[in-house]
N, C-alpha and C. Protein backbone atom coordinates (compact mmCIF):
# COMPACT_ATOMS: atom_id res chain seq x y z
N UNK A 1 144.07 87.70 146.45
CA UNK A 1 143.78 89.00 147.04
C UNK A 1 144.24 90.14 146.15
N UNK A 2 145.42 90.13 145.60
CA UNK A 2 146.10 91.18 144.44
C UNK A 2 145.02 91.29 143.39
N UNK A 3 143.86 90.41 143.17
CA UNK A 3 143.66 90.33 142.23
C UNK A 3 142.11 91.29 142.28
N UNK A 4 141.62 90.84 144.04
CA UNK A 4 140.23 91.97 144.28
C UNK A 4 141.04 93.33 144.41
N UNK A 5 142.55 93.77 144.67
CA UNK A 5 143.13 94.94 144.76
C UNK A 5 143.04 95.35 143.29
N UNK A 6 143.34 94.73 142.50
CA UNK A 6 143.01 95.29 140.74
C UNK A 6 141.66 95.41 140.17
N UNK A 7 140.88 94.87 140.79
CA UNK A 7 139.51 95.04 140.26
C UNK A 7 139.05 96.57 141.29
N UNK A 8 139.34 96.18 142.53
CA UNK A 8 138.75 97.73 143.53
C UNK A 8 139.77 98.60 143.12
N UNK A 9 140.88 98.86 142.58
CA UNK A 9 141.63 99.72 142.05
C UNK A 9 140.95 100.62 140.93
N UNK A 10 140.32 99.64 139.81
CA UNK A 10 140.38 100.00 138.53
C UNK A 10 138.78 100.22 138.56
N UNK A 11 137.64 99.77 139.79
CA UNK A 11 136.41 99.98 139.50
C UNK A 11 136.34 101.90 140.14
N UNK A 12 137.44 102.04 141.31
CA UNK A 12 137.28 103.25 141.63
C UNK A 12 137.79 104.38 140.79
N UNK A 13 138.31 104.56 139.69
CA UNK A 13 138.83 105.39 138.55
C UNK A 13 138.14 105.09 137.72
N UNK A 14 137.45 104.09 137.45
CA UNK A 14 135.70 103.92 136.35
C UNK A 14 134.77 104.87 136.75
N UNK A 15 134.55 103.96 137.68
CA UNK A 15 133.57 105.49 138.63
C UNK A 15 133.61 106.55 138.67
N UNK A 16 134.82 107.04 139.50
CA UNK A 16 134.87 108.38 138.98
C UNK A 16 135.01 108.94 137.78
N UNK A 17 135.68 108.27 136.99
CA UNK A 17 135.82 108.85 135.39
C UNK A 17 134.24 109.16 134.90
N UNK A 18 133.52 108.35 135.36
CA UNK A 18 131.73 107.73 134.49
C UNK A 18 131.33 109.11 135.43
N UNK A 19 131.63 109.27 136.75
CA UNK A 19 130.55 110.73 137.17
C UNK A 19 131.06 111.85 136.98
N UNK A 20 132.60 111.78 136.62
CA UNK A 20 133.20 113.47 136.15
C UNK A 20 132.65 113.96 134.56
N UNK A 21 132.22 112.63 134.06
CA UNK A 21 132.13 112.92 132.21
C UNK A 21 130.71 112.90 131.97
N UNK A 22 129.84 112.27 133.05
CA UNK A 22 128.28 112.49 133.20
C UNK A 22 128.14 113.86 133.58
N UNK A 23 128.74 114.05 134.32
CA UNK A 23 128.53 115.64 134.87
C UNK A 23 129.03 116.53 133.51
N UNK A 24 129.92 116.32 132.82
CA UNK A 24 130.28 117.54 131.61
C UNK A 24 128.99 117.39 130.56
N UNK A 25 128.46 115.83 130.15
CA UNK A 25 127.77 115.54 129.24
C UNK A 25 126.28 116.52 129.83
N UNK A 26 126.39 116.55 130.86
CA UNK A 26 125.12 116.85 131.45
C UNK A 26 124.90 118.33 131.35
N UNK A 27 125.88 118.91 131.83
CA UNK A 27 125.58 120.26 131.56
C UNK A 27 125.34 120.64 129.72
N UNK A 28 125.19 119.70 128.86
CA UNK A 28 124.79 120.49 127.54
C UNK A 28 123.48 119.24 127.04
N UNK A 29 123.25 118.74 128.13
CA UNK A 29 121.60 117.70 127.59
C UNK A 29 120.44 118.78 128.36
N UNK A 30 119.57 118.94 127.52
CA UNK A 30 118.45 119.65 128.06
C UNK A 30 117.30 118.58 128.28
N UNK A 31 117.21 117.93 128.00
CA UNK A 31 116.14 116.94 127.18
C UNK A 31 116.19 115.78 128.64
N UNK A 32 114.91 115.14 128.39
CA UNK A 32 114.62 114.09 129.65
C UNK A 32 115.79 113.19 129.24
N UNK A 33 116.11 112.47 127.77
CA UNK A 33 116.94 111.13 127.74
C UNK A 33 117.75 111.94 128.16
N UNK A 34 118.18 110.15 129.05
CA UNK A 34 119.78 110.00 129.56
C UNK A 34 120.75 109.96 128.78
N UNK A 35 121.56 110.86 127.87
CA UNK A 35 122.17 111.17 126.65
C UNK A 35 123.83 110.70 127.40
N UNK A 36 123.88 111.31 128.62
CA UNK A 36 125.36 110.95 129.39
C UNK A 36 125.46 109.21 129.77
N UNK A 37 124.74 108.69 130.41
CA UNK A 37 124.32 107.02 130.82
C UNK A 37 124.63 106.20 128.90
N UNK A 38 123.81 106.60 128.20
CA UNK A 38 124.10 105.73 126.87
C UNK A 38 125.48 106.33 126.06
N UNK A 39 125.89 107.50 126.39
CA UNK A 39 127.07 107.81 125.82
C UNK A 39 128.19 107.33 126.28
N UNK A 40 128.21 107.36 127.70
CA UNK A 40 128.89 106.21 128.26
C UNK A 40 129.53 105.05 128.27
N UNK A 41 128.31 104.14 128.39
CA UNK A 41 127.90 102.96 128.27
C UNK A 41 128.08 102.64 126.83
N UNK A 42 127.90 103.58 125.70
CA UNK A 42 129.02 103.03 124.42
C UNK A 42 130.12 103.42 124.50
N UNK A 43 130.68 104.37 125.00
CA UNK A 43 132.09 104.44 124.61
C UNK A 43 132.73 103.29 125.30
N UNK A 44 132.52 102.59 126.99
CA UNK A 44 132.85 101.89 127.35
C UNK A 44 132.61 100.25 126.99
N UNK A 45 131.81 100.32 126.04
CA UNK A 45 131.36 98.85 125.35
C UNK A 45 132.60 98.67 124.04
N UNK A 46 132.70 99.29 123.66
CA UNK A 46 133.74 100.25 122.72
C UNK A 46 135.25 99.62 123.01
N UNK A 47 135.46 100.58 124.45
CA UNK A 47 136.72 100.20 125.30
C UNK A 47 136.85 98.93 125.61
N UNK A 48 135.93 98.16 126.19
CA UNK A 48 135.95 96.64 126.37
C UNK A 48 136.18 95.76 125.41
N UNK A 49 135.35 95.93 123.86
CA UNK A 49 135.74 94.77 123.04
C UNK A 49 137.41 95.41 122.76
N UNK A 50 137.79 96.69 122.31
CA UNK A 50 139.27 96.79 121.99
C UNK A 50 139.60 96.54 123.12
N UNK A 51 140.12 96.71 124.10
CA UNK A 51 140.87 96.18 125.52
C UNK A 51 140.72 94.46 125.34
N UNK A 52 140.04 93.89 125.32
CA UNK A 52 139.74 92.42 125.78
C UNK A 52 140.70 92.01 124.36
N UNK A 53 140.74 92.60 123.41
CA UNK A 53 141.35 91.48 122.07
C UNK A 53 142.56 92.01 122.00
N UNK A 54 143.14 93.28 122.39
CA UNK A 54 144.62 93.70 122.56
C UNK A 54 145.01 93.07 123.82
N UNK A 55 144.32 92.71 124.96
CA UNK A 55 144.61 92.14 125.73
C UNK A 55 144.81 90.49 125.91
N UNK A 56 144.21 90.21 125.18
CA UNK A 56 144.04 88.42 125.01
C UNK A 56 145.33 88.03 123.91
N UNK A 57 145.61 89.29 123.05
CA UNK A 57 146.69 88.83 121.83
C UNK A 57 148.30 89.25 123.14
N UNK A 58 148.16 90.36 122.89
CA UNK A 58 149.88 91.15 123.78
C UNK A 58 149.70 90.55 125.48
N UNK A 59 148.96 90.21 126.15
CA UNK A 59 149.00 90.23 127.50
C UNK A 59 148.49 89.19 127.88
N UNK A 60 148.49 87.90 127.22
CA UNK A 60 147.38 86.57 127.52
C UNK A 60 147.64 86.24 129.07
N UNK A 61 148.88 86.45 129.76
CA UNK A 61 149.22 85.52 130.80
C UNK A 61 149.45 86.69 131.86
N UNK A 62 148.56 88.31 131.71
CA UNK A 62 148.69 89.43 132.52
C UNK A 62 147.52 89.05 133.44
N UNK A 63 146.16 88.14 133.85
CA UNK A 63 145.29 88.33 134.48
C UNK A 63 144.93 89.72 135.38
N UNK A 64 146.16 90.16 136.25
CA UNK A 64 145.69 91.58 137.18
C UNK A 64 145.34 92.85 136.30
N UNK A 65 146.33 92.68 135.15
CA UNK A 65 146.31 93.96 134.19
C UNK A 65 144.97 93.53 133.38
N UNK A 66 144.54 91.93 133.21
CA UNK A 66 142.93 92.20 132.54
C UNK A 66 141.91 92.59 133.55
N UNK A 67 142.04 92.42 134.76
CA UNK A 67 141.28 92.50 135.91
C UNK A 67 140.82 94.23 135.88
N UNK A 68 142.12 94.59 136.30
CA UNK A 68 142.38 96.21 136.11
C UNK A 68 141.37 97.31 135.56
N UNK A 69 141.81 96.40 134.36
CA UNK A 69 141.41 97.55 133.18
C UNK A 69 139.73 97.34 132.61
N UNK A 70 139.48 95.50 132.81
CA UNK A 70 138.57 95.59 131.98
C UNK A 70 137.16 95.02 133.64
N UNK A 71 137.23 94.75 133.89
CA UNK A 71 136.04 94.18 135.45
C UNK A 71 136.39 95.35 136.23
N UNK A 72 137.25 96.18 136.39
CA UNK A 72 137.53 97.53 137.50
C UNK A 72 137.25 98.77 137.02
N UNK A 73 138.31 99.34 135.62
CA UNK A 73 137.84 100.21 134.95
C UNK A 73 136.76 100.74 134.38
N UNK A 74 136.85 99.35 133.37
CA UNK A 74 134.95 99.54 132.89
C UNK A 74 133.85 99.21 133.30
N UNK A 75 134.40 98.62 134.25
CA UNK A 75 133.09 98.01 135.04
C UNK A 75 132.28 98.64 135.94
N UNK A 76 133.64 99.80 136.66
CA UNK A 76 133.12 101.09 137.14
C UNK A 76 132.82 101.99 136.51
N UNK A 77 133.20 102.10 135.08
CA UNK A 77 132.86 103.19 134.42
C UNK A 77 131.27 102.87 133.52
N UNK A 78 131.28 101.54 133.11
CA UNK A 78 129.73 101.70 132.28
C UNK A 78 128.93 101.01 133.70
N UNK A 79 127.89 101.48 133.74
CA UNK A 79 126.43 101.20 133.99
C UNK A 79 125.00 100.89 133.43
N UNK A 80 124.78 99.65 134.40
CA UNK A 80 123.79 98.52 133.53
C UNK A 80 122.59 99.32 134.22
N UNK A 81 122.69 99.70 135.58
CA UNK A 81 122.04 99.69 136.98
C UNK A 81 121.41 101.37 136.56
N UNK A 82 122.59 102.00 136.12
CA UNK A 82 121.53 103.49 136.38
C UNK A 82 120.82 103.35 134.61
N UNK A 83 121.55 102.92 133.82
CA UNK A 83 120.41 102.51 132.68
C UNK A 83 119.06 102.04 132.80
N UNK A 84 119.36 100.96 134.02
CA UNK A 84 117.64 100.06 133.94
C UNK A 84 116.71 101.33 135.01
N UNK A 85 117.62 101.80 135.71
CA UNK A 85 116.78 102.91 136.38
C UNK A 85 116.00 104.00 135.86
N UNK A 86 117.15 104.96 134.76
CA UNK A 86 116.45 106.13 133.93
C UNK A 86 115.43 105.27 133.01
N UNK A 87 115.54 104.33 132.82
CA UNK A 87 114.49 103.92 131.50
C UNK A 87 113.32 103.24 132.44
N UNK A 88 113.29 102.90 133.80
CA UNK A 88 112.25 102.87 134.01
C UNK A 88 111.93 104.12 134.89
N UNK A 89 112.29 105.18 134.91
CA UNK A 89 112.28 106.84 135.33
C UNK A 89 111.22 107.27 133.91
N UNK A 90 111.87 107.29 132.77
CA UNK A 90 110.96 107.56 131.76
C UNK A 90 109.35 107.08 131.39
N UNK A 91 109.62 105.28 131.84
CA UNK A 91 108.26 105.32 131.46
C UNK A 91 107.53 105.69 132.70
N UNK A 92 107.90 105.80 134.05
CA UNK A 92 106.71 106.09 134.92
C UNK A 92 106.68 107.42 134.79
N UNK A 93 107.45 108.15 134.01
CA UNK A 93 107.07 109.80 134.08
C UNK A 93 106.46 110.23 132.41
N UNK A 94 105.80 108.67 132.11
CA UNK A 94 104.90 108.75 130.97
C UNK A 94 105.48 109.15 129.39
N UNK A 95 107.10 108.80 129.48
CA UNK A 95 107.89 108.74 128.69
C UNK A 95 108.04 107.38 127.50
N UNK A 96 107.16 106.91 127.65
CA UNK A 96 107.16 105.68 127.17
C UNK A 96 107.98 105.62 125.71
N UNK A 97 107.80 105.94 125.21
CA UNK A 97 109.09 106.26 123.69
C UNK A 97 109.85 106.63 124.35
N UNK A 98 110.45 107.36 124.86
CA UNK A 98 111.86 107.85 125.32
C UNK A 98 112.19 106.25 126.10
N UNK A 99 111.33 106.00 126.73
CA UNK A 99 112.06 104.44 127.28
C UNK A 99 112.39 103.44 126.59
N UNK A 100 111.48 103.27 125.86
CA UNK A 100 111.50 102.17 124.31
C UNK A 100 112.87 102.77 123.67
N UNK A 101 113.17 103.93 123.48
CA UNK A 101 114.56 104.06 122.32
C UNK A 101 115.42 104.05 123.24
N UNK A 102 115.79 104.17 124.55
CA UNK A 102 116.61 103.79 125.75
C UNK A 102 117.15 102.34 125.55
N UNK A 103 116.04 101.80 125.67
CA UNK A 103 116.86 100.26 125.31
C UNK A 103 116.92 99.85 124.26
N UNK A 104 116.40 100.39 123.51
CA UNK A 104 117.18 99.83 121.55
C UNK A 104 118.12 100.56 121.26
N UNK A 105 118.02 101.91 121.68
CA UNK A 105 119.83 102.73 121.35
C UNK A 105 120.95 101.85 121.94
N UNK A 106 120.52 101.57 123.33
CA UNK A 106 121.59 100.72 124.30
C UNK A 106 121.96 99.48 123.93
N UNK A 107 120.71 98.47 123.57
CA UNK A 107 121.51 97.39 123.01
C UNK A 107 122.27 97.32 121.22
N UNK A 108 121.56 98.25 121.31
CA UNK A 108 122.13 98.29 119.53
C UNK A 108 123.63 99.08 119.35
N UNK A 109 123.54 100.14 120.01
CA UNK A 109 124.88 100.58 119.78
C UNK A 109 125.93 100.01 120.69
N UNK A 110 125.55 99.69 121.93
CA UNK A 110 126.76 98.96 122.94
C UNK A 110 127.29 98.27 122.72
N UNK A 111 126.45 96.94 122.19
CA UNK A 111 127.01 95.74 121.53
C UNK A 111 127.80 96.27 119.68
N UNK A 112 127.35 97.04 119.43
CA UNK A 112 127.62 97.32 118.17
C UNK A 112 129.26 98.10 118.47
N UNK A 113 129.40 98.96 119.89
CA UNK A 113 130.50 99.44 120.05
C UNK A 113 131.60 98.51 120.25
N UNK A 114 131.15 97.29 121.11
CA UNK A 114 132.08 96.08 121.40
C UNK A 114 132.41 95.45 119.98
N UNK A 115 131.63 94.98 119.27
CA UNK A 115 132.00 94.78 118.08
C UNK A 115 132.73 95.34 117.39
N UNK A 116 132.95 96.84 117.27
CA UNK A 116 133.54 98.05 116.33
C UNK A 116 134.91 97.83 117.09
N UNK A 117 134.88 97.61 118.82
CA UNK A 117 136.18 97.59 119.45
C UNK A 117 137.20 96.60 118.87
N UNK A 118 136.63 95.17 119.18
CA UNK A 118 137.31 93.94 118.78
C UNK A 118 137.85 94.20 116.92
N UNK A 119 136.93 94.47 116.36
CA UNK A 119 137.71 95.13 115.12
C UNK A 119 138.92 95.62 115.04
N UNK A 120 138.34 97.12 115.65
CA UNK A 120 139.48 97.41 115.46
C UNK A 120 140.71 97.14 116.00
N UNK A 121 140.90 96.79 117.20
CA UNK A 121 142.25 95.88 117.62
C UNK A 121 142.68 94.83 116.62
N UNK A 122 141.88 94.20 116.05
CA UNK A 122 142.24 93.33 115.30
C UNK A 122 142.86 93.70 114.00
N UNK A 123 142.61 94.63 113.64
CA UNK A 123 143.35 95.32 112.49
C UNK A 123 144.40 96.51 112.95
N UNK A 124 144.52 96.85 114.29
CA UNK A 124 145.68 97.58 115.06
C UNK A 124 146.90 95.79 115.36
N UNK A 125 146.02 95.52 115.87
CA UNK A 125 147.44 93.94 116.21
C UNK A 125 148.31 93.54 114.80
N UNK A 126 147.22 93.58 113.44
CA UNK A 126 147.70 93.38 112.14
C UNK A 126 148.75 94.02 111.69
N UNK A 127 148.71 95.21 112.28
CA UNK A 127 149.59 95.91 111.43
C UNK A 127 150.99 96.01 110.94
């Protein structure tokens, strides 16, 4: 049970963090793309691979504190759900390129942010 208390802990401060920083990103996007949703969604791909490998090296035997931070925090903070939504928002509003670079920005840089994350922890743990 401590352990759905660390995940509903850490998904409700994702959340809100993901709609207080959508809302700032938002007030300076003019443009149809979802510039706040993929900015997001990398910084938090980002946060996940560094969290998961500083966490697996310093904290192997913390489970609530991986729960916490990485299935609560980020889990509330990036979104898969309003991604698959705006990109299919774009193409039915005849956006069809704007939808197409929606999901190649997203998988290319997200995964590319998780990657850049685990890096760099790995050369922060080195040091």
């Amino acid at each position: 049970m401590l352990n759905v208390l660390a995940v509903g802990c850490g998904g409700f401060l994702g959340a809100a963090s993901r709609y207080l920083l959508s809302i700032f990103i938002n007030r300076y996007n003019t443009s149809a793309f979802p510039v706040s949703t993929l900015l997001i969604n990398i910084l938090g791909s980002f946060l996940i691979g560094l969290l998961t490998e500083i966490l697996m090296v310093q904290f192997p035997d913390n489970k609530k504190l991986q729960l916490f931070l990485t299935t609560g925090i980020l889990g509330g903070f990036t979104t898969f759900s309003t991604f698959s939504l705006e990109t299919i928002n774009l193409y039915q509003s005849g956006n069809t390129a704007l939808s197409v670079l929606n999901i190649i920005l997203s998988i290319v840089f997200c995964i590319g942010g998780a990657v850049l994350g685990r890096i760099l922890a790995k050369m922060l743990i080195n040091l």
